[in-house]
Protein backbone atom coordinates (compact mmCIF):
# COMPACT_ATOMS: atom_id res chain seq x y z
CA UNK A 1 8.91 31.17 -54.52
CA UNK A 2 7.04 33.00 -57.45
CA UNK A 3 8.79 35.84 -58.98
CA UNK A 4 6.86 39.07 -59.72
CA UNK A 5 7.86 40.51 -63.22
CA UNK A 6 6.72 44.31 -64.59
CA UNK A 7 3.50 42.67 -65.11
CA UNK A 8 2.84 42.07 -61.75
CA UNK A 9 3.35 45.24 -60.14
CA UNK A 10 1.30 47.83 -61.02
CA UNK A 11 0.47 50.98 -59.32
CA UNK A 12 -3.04 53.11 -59.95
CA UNK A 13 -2.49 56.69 -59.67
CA UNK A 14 -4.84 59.75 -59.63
CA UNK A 15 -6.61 63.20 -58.31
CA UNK A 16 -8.08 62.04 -55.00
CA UNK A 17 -11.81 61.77 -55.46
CA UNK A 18 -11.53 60.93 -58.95
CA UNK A 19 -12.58 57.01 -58.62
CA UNK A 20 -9.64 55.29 -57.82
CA UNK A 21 -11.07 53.34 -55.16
CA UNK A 22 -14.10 52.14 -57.37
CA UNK A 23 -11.24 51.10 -59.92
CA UNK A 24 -8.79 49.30 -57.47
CA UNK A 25 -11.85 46.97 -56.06
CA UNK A 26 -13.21 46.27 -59.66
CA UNK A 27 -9.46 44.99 -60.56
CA UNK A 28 -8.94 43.79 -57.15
CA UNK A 29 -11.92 41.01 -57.41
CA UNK A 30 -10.07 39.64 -60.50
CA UNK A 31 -9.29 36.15 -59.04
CA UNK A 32 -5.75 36.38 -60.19
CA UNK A 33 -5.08 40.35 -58.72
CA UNK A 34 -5.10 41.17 -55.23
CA UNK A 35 -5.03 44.78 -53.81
CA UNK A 36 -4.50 46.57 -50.48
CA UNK A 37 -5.32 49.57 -48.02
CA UNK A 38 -3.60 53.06 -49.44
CA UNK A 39 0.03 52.74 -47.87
CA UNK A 40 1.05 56.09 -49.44
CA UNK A 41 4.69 54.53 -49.23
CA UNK A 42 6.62 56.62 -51.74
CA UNK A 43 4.63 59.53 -50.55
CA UNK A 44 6.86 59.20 -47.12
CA UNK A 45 9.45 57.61 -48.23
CA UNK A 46 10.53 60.87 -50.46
CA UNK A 47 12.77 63.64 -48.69
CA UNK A 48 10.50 66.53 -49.24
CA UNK A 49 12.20 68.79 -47.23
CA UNK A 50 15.65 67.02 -46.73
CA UNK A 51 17.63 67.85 -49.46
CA UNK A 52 20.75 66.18 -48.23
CA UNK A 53 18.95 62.84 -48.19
CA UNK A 54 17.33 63.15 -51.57
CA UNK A 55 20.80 64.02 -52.61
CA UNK A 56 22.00 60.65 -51.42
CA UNK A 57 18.85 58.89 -52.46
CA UNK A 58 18.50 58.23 -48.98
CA UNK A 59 14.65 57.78 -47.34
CA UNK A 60 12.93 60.33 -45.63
CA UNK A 61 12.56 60.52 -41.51
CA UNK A 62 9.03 59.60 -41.88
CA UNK A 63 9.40 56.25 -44.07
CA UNK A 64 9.69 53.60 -41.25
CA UNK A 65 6.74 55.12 -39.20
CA UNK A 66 5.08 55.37 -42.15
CA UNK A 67 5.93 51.44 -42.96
CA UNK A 68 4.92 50.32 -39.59
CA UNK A 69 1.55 52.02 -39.40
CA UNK A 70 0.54 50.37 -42.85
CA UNK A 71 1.41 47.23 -41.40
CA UNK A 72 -0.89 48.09 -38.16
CA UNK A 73 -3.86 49.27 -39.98
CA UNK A 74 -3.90 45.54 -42.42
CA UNK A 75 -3.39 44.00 -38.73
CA UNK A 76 0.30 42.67 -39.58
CA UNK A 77 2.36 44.15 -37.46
CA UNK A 78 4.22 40.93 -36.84
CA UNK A 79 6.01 41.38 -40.26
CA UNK A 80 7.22 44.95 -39.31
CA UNK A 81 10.51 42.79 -38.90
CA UNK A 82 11.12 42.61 -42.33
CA UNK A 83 12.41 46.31 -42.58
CA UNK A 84 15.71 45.93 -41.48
CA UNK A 85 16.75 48.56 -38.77
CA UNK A 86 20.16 49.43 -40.25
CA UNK A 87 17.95 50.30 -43.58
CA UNK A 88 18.27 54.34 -44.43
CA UNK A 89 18.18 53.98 -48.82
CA UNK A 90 15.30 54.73 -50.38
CA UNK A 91 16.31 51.35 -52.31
CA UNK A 92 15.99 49.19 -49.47
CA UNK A 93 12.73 50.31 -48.26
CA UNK A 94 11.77 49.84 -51.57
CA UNK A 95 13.06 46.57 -51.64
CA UNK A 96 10.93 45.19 -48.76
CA UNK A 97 8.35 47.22 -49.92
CA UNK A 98 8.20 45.63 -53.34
CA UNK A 99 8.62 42.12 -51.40
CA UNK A 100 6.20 42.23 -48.82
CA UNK A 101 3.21 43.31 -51.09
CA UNK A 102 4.51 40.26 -53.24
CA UNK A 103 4.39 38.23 -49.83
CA UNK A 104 0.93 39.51 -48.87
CA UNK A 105 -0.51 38.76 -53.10
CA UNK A 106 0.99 34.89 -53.03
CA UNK A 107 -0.93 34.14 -49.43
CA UNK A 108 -3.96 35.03 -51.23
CA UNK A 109 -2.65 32.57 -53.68
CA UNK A 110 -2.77 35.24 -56.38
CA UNK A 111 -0.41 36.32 -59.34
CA UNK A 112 -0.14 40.27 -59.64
CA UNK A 113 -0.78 42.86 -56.98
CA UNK A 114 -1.58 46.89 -57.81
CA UNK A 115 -0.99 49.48 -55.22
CA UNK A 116 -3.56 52.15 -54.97
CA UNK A 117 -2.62 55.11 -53.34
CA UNK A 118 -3.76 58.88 -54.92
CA UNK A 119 -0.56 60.80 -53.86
CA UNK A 120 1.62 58.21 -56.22
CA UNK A 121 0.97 60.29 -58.75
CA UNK A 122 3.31 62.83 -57.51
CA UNK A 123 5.78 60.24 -57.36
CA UNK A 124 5.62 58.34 -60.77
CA UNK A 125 9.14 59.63 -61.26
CA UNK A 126 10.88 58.43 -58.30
CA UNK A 127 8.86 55.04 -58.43
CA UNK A 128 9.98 54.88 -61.74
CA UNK A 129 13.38 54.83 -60.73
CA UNK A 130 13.10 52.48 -57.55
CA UNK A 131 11.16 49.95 -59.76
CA UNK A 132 11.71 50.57 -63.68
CA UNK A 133 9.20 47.66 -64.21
CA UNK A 134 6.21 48.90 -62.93
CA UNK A 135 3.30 49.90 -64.63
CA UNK A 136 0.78 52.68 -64.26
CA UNK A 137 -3.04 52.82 -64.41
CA UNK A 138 -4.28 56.70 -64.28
CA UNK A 139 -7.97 57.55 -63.60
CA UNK A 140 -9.34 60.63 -64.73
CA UNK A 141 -12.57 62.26 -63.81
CA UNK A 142 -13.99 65.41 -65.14
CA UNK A 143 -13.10 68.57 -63.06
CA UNK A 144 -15.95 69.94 -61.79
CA UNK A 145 -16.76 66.49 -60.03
CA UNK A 146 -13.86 66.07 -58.90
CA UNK A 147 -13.42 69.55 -57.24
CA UNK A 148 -17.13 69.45 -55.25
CA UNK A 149 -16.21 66.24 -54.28
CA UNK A 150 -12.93 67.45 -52.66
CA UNK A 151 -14.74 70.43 -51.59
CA UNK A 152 -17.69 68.72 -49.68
CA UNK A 153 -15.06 65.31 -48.25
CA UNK A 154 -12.33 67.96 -46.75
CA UNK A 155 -15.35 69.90 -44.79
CA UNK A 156 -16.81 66.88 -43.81
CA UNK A 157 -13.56 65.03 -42.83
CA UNK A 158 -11.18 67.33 -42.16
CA UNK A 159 -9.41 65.53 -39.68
CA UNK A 160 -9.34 62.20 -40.81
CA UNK A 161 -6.68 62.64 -43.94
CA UNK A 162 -7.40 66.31 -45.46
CA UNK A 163 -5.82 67.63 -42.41
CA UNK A 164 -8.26 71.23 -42.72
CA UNK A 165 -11.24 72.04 -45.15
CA UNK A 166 -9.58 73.01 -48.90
CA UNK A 167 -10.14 76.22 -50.37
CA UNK A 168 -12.05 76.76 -53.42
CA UNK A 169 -8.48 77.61 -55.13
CA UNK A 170 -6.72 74.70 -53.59
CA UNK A 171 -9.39 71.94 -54.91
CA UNK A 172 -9.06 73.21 -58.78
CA UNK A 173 -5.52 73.81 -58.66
CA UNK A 174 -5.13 70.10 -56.93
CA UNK A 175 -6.76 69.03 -60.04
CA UNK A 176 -5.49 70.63 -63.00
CA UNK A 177 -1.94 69.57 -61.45
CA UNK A 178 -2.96 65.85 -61.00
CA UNK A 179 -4.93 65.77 -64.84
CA UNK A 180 -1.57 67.45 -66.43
CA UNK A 181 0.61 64.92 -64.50
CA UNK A 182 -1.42 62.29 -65.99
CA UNK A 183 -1.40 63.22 -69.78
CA UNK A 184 2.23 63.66 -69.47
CA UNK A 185 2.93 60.00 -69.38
CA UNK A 186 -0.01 59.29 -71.64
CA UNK A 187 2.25 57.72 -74.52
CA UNK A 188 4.32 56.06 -72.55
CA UNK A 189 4.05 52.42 -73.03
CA UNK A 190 3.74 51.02 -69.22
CA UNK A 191 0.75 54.12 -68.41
CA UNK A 192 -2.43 53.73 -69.25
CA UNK A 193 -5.16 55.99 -68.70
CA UNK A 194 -9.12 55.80 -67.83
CA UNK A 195 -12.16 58.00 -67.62
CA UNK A 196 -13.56 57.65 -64.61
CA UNK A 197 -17.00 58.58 -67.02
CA UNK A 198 -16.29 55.90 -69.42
CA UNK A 199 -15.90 53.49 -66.40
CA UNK A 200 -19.25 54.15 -65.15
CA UNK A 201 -20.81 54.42 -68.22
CA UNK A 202 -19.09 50.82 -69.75
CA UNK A 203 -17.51 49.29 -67.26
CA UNK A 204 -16.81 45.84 -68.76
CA UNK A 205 -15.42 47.35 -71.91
CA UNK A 206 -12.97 49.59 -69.85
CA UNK A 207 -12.02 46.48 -67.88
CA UNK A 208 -11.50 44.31 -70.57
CA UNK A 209 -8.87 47.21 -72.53
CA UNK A 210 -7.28 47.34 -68.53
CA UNK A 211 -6.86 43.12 -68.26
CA UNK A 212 -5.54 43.75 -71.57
CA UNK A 213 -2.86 45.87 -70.40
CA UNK A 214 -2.04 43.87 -67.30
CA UNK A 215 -2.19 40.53 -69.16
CA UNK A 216 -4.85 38.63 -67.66
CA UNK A 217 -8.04 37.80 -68.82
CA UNK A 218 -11.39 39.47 -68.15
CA UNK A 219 -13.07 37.86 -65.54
CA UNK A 220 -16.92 38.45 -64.66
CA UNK A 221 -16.18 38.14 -61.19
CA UNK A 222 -15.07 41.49 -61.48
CA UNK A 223 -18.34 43.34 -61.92
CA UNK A 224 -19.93 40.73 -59.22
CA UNK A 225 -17.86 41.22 -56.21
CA UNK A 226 -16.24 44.76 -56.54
CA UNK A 227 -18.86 45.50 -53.20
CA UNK A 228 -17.48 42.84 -51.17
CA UNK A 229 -13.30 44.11 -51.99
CA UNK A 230 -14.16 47.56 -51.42
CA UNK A 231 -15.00 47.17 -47.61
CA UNK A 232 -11.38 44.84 -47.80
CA UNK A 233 -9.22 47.58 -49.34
CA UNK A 234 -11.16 50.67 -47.51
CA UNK A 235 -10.37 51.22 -43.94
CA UNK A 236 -12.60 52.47 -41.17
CA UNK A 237 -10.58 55.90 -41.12
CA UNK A 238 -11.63 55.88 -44.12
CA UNK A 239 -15.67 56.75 -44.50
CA UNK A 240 -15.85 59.00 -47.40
CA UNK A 241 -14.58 56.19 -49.31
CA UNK A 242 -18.11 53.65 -48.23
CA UNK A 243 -20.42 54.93 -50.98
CA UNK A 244 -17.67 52.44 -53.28
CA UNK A 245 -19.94 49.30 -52.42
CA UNK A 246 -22.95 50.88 -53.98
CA UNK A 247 -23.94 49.96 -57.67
CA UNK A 248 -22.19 51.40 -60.46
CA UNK A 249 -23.67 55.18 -61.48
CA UNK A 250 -22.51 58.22 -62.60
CA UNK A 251 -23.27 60.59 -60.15
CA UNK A 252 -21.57 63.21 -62.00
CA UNK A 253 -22.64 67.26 -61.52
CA UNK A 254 -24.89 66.57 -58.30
CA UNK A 255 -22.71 68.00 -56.34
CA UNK A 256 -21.39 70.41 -58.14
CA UNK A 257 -24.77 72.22 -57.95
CA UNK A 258 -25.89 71.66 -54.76
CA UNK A 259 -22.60 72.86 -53.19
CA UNK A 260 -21.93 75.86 -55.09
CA UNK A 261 -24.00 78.96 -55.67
CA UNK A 262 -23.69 80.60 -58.96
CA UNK A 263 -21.16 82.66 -59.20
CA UNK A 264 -19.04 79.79 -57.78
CA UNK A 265 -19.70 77.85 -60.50
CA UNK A 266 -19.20 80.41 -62.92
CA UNK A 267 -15.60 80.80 -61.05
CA UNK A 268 -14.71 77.08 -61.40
CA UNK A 269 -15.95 76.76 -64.87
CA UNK A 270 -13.74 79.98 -66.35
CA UNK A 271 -10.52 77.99 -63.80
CA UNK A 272 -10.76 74.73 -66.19
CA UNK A 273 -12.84 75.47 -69.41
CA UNK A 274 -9.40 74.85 -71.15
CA UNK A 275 -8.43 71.91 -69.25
CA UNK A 276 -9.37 68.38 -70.85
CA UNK A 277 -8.76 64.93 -70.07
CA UNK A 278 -7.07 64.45 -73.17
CA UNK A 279 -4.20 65.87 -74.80
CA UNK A 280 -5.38 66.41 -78.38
């Protein structure tokens, strides 16, 4: 069987609402990459609030549920098997983790797999010691965007994954967090990072500097089927997330004013005027 190398396992991180599921199914209809539904995987599998087991580098309570019901959702819950039930390190779910997205890319009779799931990005530094070989694409999208789109999808959906509507507070401070997460690894040879805005705006010249990265070669198929891989790598929990199929546009600052009155815009303007997507 095929062996995956650093090149082949590649994880894209960033805010929620920021584009990353536009990204994944451009790379994902790459005849050579294939792509799956958000398992949030080291989300669960880190101890938040067991400090005993993170001690121990053991996995959280919550990993094997968590495992199981990624497996349901793709409609594979006959390979649940491969988590073995004595299994309690965080290196041995990562193990089968690592294995059975490799498992799941070579039936497709593909090469390289990335994993696309937003709360990663929280995580880079615990994924980057349960797989030292990965690599890291980062989308960035400009803040006011970013926070009337989390704004408007956690009101709308607040059941389905936001768990209640955000505050105003909570949807800029999720994203200056996220963007300054992001330019910390900005140098760091296996990260690379996007504007969601230059993605829109040139989206075969971003894709060509991402193949670049990852090694394979642009492929037109990418900007032809990205439509049909959305609705393959979205799930039906998951209807905020539908509006990827449509053409390519930048939608940017629609929202922003038909959400927010003006002194809420003043509000969120003074919260990041001194935040930018890059670090010079």
């Amino acid at each position: 069987m095929m062996k995956f190398n650093r090149k082949q396992r590649i994880f894209l991180v960033g805010c929620p609402r920021s584009g990353t599921t536009l990204l994944q199914s451009l790379l994902a209809a790459h005849p050579q990459i294939h792509s799956f539904p958000e398992s949030k995987f080291f989300d669960y599998l880190y101890p938040d609030y067991e400090p005993k087991r993170r001690r121990f580098w053991l996995a959280s309570r919550r990993a094997r549920a968590q495992f199981e019901k990624f497996l349901t959702e793709m409609g594979r819950e006959e390979l649940q098997h491969c988590l073995p039930w004595y299994a309690i390190l965080a290196s041995q779910y990562t193990h089968t983790f690592l294995n059975l997205l490799d498992t799941l890319t070579q039936e497709q009779g593909k090469s390289l797999w990335i994993e696309k799931s937003p709360p990663h990005l929280r995580r880079i530094d615990y994924i980057q010691k349960l797989v030292p070989t990965a690599q890291f694409i980062h989308i960035l999208r400009q803040g006011v965007d970013v926070v009337a789109s989390l704004y408007e999808v956690t009101r709308k959906y607040p059941k389905s994954a936001w768990g209640k509507p955000w505050s105003l507070d909570q949807c800029i401070n999720w994203w200056i967090t996220d963007i300054q997460i992001s330019l910390s690894y900005q140098d760091q040879p296996n990260h690379i990072l996007v504007k969601y805005e230059e993605l829109v705006a040139e989206p075969q010249s971003v894709l060509q500097e991402l193949c670049q990265f990852i090694d394979v070669a642009f492929d037109e198929t990418m900007l032809q089927e990205y439509s049909r891989v959305a609705q393959q790598v979205s799930l039906a929990r998951e209807p905020w997330k539908a509006s990827v199929s449509n053409q390519i546009q930048n939608a940017n600052s629609t929202k922003f004013y038909q959400l927010f009155n003006e002194e809420q815009r003043r509000y969120i303007l003074d919260r990041i005027s001194n935040k930018r997507l890059t670090a010079n």
